[in-house]
PDB file of N, CA and C in Angstrom:
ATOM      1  N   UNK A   1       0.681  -1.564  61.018  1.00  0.00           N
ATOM      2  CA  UNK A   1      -0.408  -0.911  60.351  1.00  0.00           C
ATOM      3  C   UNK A   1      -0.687   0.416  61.066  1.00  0.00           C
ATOM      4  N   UNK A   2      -0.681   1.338  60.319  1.00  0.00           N
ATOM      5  CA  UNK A   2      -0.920   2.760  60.576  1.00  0.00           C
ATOM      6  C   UNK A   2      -2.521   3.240  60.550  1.00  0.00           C
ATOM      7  N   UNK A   3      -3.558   3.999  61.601  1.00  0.00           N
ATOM      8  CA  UNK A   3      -4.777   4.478  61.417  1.00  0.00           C
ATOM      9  C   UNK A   3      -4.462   5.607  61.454  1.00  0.00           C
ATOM     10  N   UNK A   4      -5.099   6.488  60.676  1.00  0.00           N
ATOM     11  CA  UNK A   4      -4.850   7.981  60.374  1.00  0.00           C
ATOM     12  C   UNK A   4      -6.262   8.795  61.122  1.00  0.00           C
ATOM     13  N   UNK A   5      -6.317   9.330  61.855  1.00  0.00           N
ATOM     14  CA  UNK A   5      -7.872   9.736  62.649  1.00  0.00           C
ATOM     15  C   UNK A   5      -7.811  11.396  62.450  1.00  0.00           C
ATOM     16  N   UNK A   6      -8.851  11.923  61.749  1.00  0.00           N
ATOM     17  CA  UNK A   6      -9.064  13.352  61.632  1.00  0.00           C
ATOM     18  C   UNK A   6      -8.509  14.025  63.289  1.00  0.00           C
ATOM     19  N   UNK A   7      -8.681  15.630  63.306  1.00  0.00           N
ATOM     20  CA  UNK A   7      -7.858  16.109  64.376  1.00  0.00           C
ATOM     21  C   UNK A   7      -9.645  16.261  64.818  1.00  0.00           C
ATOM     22  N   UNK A   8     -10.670  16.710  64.592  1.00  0.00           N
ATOM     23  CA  UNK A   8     -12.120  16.377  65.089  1.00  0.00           C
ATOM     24  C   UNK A   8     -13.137  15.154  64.686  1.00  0.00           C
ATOM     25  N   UNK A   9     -12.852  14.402  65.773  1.00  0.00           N
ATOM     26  CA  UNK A   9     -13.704  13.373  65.646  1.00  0.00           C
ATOM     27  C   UNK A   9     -15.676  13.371  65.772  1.00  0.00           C
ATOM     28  N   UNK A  10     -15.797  14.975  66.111  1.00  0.00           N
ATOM     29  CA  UNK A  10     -16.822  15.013  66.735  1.00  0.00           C
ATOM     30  C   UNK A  10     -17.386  16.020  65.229  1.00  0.00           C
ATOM     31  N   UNK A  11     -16.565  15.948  64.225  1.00  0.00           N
ATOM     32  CA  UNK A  11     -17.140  16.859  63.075  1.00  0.00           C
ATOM     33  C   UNK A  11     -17.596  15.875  62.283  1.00  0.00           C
ATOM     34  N   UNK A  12     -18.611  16.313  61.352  1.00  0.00           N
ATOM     35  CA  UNK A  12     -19.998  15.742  60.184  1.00  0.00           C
ATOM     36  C   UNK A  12     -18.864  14.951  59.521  1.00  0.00           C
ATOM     37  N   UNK A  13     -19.021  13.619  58.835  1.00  0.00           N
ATOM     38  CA  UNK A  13     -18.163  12.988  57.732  1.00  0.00           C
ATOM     39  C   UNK A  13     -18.447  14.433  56.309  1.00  0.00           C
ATOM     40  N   UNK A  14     -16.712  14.351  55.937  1.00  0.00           N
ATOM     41  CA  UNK A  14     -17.615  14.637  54.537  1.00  0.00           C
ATOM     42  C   UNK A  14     -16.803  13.828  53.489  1.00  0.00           C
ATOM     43  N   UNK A  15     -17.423  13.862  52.232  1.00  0.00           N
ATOM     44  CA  UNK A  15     -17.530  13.401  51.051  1.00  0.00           C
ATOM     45  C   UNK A  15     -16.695  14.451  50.023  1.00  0.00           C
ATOM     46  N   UNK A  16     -15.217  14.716  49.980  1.00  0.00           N
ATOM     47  CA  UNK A  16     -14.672  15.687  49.219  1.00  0.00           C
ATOM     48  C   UNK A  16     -15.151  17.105  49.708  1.00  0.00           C
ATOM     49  N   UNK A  17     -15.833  18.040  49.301  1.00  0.00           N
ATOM     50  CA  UNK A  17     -16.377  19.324  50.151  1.00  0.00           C
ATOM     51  C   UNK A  17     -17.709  19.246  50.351  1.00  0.00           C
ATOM     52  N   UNK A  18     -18.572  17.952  50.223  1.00  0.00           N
ATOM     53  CA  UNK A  18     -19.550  18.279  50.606  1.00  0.00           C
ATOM     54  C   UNK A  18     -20.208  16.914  52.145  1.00  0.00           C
ATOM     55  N   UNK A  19     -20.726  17.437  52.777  1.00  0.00           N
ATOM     56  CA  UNK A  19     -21.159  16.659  53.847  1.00  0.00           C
ATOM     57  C   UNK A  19     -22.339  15.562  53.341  1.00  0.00           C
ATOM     58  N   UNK A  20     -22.806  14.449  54.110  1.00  0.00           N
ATOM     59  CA  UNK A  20     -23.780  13.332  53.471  1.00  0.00           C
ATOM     60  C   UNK A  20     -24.541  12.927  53.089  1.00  0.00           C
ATOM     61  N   UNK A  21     -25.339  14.471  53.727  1.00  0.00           N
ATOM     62  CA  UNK A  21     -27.076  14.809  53.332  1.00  0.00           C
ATOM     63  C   UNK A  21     -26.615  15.549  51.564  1.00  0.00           C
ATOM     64  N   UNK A  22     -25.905  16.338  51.460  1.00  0.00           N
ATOM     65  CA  UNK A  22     -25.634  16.985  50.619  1.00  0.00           C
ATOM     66  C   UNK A  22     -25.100  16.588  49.217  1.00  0.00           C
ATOM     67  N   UNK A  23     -23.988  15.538  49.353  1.00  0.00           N
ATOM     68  CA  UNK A  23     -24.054  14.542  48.666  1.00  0.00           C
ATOM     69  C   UNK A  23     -25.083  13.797  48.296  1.00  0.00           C
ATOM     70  N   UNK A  24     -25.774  13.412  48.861  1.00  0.00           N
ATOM     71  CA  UNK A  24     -26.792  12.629  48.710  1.00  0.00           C
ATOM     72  C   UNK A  24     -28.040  13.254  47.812  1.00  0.00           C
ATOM     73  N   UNK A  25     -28.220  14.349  48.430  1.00  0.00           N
ATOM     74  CA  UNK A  25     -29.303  15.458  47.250  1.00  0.00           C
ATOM     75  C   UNK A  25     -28.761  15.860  46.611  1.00  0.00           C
ATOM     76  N   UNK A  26     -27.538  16.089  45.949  1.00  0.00           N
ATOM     77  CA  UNK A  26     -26.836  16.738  44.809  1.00  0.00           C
ATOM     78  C   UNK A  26     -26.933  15.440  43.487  1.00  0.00           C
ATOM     79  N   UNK A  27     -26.289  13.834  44.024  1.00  0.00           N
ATOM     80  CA  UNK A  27     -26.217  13.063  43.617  1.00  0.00           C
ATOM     81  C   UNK A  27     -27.892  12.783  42.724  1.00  0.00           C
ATOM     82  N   UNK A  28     -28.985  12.495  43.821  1.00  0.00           N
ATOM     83  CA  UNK A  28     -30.313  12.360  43.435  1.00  0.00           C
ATOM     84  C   UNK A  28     -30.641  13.654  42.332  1.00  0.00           C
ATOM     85  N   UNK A  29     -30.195  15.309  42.437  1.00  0.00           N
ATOM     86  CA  UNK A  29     -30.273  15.931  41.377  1.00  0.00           C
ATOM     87  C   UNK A  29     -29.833  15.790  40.615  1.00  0.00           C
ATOM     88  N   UNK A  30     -28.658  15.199  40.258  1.00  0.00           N
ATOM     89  CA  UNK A  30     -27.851  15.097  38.888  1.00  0.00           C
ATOM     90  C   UNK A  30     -28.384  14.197  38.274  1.00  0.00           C
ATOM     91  N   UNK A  31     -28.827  12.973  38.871  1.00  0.00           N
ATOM     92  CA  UNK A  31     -29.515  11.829  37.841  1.00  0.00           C
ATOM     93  C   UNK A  31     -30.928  12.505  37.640  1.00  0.00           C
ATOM     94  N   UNK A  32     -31.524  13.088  38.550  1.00  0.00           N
ATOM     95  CA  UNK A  32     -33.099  13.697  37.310  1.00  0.00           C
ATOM     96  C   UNK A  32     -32.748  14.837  36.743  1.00  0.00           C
ATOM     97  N   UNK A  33     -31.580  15.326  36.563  1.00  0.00           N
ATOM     98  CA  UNK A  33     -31.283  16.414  35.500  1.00  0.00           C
ATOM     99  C   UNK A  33     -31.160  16.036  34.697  1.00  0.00           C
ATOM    100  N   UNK A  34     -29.891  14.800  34.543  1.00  0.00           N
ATOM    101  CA  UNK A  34     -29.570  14.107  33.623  1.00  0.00           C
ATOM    102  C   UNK A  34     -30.649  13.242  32.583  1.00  0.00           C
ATOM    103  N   UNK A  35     -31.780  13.101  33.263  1.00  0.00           N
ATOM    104  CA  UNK A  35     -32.859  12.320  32.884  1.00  0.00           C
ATOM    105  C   UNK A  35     -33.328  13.352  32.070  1.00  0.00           C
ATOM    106  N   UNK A  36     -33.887  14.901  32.562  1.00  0.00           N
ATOM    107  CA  UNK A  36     -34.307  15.064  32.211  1.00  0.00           C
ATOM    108  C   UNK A  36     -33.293  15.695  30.683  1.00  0.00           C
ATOM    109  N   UNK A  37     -32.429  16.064  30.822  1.00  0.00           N
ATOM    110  CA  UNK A  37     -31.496  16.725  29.300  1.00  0.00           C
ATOM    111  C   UNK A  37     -31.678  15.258  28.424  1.00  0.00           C
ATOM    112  N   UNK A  38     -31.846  14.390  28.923  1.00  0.00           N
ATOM    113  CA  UNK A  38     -31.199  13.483  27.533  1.00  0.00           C
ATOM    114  C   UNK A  38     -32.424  13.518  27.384  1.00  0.00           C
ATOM    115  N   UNK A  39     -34.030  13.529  27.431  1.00  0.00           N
ATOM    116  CA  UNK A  39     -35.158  13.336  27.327  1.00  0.00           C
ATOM    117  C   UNK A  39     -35.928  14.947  26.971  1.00  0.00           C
ATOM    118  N   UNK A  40     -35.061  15.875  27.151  1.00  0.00           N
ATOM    119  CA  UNK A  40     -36.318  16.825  26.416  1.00  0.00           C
ATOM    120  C   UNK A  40     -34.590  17.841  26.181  1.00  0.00           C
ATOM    121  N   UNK A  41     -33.151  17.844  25.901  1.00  0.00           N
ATOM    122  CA  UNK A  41     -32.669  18.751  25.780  1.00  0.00           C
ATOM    123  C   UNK A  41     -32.627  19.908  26.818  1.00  0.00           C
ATOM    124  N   UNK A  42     -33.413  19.654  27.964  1.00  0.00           N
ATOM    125  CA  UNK A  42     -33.499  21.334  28.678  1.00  0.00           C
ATOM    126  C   UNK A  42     -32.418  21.368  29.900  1.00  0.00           C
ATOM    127  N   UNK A  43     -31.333  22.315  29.509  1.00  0.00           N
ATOM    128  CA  UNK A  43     -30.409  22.439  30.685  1.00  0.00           C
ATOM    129  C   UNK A  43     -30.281  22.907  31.996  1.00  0.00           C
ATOM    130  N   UNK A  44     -31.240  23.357  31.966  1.00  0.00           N
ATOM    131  CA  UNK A  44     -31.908  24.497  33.148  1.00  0.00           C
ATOM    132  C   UNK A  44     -32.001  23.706  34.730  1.00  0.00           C
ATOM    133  N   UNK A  45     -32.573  22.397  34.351  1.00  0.00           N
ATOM    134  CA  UNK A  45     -32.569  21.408  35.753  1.00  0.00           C
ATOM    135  C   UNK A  45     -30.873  21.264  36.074  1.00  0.00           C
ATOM    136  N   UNK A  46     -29.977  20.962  35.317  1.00  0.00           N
ATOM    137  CA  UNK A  46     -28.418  20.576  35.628  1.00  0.00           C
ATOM    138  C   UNK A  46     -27.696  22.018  35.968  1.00  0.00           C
ATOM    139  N   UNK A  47     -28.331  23.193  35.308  1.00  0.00           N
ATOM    140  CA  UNK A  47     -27.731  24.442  36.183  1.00  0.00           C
ATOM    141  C   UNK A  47     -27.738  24.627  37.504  1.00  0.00           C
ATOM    142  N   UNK A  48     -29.083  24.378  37.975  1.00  0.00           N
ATOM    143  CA  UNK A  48     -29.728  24.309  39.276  1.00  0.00           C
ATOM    144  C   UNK A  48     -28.599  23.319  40.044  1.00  0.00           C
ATOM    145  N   UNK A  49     -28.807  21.886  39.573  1.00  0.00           N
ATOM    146  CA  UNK A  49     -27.914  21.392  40.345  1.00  0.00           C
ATOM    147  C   UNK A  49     -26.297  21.624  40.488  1.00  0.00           C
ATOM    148  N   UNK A  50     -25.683  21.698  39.507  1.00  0.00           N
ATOM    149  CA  UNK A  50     -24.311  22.622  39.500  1.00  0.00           C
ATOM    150  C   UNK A  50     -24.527  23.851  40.613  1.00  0.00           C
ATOM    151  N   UNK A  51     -25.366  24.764  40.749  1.00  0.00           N
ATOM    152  CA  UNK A  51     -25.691  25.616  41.650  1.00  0.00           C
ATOM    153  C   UNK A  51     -25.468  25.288  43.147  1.00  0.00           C
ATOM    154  N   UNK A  52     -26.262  24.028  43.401  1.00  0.00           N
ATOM    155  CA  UNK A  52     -26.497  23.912  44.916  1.00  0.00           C
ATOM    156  C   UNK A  52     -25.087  23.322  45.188  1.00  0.00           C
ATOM    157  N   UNK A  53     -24.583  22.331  43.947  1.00  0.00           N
ATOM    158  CA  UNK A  53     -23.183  21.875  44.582  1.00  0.00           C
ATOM    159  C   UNK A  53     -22.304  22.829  44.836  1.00  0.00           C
ATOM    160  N   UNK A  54     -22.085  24.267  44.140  1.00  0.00           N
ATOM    161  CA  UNK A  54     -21.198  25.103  44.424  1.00  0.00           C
ATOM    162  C   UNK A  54     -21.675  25.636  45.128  1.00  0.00           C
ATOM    163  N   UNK A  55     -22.846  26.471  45.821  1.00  0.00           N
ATOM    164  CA  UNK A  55     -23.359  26.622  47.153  1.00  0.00           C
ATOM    165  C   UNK A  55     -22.850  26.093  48.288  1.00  0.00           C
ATOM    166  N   UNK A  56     -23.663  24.156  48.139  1.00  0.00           N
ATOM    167  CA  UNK A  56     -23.151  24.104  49.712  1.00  0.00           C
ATOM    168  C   UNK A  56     -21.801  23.356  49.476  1.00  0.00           C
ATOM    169  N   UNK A  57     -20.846  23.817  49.067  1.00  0.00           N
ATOM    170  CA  UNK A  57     -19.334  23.303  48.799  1.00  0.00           C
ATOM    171  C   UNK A  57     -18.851  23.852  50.770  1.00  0.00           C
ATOM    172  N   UNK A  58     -18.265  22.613  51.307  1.00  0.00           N
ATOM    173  CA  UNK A  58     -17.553  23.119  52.716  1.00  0.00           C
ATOM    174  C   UNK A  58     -16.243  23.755  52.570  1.00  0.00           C
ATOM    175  N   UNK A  59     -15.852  24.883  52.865  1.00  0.00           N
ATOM    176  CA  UNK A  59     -14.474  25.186  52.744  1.00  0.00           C
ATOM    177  C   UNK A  59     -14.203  25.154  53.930  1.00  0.00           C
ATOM    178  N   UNK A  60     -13.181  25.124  54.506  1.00  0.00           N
ATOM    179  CA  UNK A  60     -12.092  24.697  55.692  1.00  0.00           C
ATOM    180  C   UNK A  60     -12.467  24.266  56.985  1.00  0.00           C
ATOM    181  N   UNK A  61     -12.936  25.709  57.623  1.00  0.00           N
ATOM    182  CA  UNK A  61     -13.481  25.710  59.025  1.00  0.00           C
ATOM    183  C   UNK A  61     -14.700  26.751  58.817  1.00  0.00           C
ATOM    184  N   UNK A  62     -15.108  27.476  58.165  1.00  0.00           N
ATOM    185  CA  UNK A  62     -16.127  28.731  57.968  1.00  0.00           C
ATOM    186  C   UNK A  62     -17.295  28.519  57.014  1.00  0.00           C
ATOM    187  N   UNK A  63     -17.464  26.720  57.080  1.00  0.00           N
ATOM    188  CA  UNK A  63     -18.964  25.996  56.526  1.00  0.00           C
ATOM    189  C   UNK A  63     -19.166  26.591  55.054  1.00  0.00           C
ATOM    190  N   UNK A  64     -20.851  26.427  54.811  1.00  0.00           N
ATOM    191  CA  UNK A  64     -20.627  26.590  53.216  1.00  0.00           C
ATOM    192  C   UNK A  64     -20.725  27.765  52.802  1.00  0.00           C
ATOM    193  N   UNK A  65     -20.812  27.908  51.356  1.00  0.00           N
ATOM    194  CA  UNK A  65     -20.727  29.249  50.943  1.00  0.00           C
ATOM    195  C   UNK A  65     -22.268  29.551  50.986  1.00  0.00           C
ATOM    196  N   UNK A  66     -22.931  28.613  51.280  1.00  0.00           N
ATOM    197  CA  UNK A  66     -24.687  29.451  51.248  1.00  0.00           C
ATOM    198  C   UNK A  66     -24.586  29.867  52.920  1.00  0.00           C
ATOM    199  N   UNK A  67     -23.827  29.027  53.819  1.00  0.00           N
ATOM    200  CA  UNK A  67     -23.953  29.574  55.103  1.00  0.00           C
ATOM    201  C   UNK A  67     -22.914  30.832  55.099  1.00  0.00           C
ATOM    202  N   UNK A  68     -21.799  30.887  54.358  1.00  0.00           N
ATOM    203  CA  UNK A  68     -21.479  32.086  54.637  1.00  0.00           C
ATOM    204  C   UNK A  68     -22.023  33.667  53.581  1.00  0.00           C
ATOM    205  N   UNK A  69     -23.020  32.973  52.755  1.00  0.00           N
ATOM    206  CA  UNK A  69     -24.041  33.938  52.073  1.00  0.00           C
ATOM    207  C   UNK A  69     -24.819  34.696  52.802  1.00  0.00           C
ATOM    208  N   UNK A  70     -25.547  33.420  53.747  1.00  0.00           N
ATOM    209  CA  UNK A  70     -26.872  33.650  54.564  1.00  0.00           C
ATOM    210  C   UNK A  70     -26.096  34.603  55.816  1.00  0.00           C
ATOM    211  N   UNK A  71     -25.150  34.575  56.433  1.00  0.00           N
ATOM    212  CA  UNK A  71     -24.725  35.550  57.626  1.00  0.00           C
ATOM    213  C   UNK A  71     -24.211  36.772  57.221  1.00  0.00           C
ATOM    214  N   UNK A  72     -23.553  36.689  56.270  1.00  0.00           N
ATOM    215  CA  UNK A  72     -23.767  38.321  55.546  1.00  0.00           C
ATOM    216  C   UNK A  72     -25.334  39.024  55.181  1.00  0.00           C
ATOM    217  N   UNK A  73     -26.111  37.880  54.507  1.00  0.00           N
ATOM    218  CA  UNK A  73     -26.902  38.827  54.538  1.00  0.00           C
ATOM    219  C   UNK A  73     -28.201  39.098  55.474  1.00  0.00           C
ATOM    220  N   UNK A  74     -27.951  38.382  56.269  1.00  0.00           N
ATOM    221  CA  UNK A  74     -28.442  38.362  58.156  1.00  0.00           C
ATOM    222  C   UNK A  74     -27.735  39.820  59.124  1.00  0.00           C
ATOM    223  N   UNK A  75     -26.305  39.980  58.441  1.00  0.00           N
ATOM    224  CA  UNK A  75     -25.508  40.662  59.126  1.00  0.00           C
ATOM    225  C   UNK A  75     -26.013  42.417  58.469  1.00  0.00           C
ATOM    226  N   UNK A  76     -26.438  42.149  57.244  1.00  0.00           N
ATOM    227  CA  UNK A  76     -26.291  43.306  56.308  1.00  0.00           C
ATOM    228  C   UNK A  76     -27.924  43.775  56.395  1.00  0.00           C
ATOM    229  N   UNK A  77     -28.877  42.925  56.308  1.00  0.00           N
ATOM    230  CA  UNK A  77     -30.140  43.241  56.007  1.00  0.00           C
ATOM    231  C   UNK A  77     -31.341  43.211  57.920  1.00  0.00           C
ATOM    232  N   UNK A  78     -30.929  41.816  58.309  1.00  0.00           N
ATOM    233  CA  UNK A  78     -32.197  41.910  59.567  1.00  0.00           C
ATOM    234  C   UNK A  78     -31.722  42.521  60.568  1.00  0.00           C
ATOM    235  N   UNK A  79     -29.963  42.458  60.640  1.00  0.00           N
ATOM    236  CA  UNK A  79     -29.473  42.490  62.295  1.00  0.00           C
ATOM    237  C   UNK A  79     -29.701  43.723  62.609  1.00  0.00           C
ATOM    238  N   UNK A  80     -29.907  44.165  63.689  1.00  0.00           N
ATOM    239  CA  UNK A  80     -30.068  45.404  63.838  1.00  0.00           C
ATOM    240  C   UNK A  80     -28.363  46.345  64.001  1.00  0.00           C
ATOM    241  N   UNK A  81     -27.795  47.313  63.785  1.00  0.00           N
ATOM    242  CA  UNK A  81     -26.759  47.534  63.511  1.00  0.00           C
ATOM    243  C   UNK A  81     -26.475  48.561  64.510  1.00  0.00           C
ATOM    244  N   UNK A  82     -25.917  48.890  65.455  1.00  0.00           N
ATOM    245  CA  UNK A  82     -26.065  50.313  66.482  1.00  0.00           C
ATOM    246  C   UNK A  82     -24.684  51.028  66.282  1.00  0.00           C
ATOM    247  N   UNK A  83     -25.162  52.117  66.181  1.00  0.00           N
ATOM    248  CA  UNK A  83     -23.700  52.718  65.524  1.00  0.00           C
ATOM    249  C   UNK A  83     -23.653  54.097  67.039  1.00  0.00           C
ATOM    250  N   UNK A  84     -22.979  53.870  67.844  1.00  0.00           N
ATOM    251  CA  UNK A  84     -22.652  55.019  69.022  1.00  0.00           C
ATOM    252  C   UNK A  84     -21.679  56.111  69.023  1.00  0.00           C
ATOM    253  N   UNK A  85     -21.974  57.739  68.977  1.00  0.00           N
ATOM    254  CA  UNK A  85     -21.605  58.191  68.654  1.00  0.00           C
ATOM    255  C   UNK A  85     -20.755  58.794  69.921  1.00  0.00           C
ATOM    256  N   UNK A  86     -19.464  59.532  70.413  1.00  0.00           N
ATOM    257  CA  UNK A  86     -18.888  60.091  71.628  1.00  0.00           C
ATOM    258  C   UNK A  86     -18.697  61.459  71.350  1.00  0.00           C
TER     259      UNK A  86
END
């Protein structure tokens, strides 16, 4: 019998691209979206959630796309930027 062990044992489980907390609130949004479209037609709650799942989607090693949203625009808008001239 063969065990197959990730190359970081010390990294978050995840669930396809998303980690457990995340799963977990995406999952809980889709059923009250779903609740709510079959009960009043309004799609607007299931956009939202489609949203956050493609947000916090993990790609490889460089976390999610809202974390790599948020450091661009950390990088672009608060950081202070020093530009030195010779």
């Amino acid at each position: 019998m063969e065990y197959f062990y990730p190359d970081n044992l010390n990294a978050e489980p995840l669930i396809l691209f998303w980690n457990m907390r995340d799963t977990l609130i995406i999952g809980c949004c889709l059923v009250i979206s779903l609740i709510v479209l079959f009960s009043t037609w309004l799609y607007l709650p299931l956009l939202f959630s489609a949203l956050y799942a493609f947000l916090t989607m993990r790609l490889a090693d460089t976390g999610s796309i809202y974390e790599y949203i948020k450091r661009i625009g950390r990088f672009v808008i608060t950081e202070q930027q020093l530009f030195k001239w010779k």
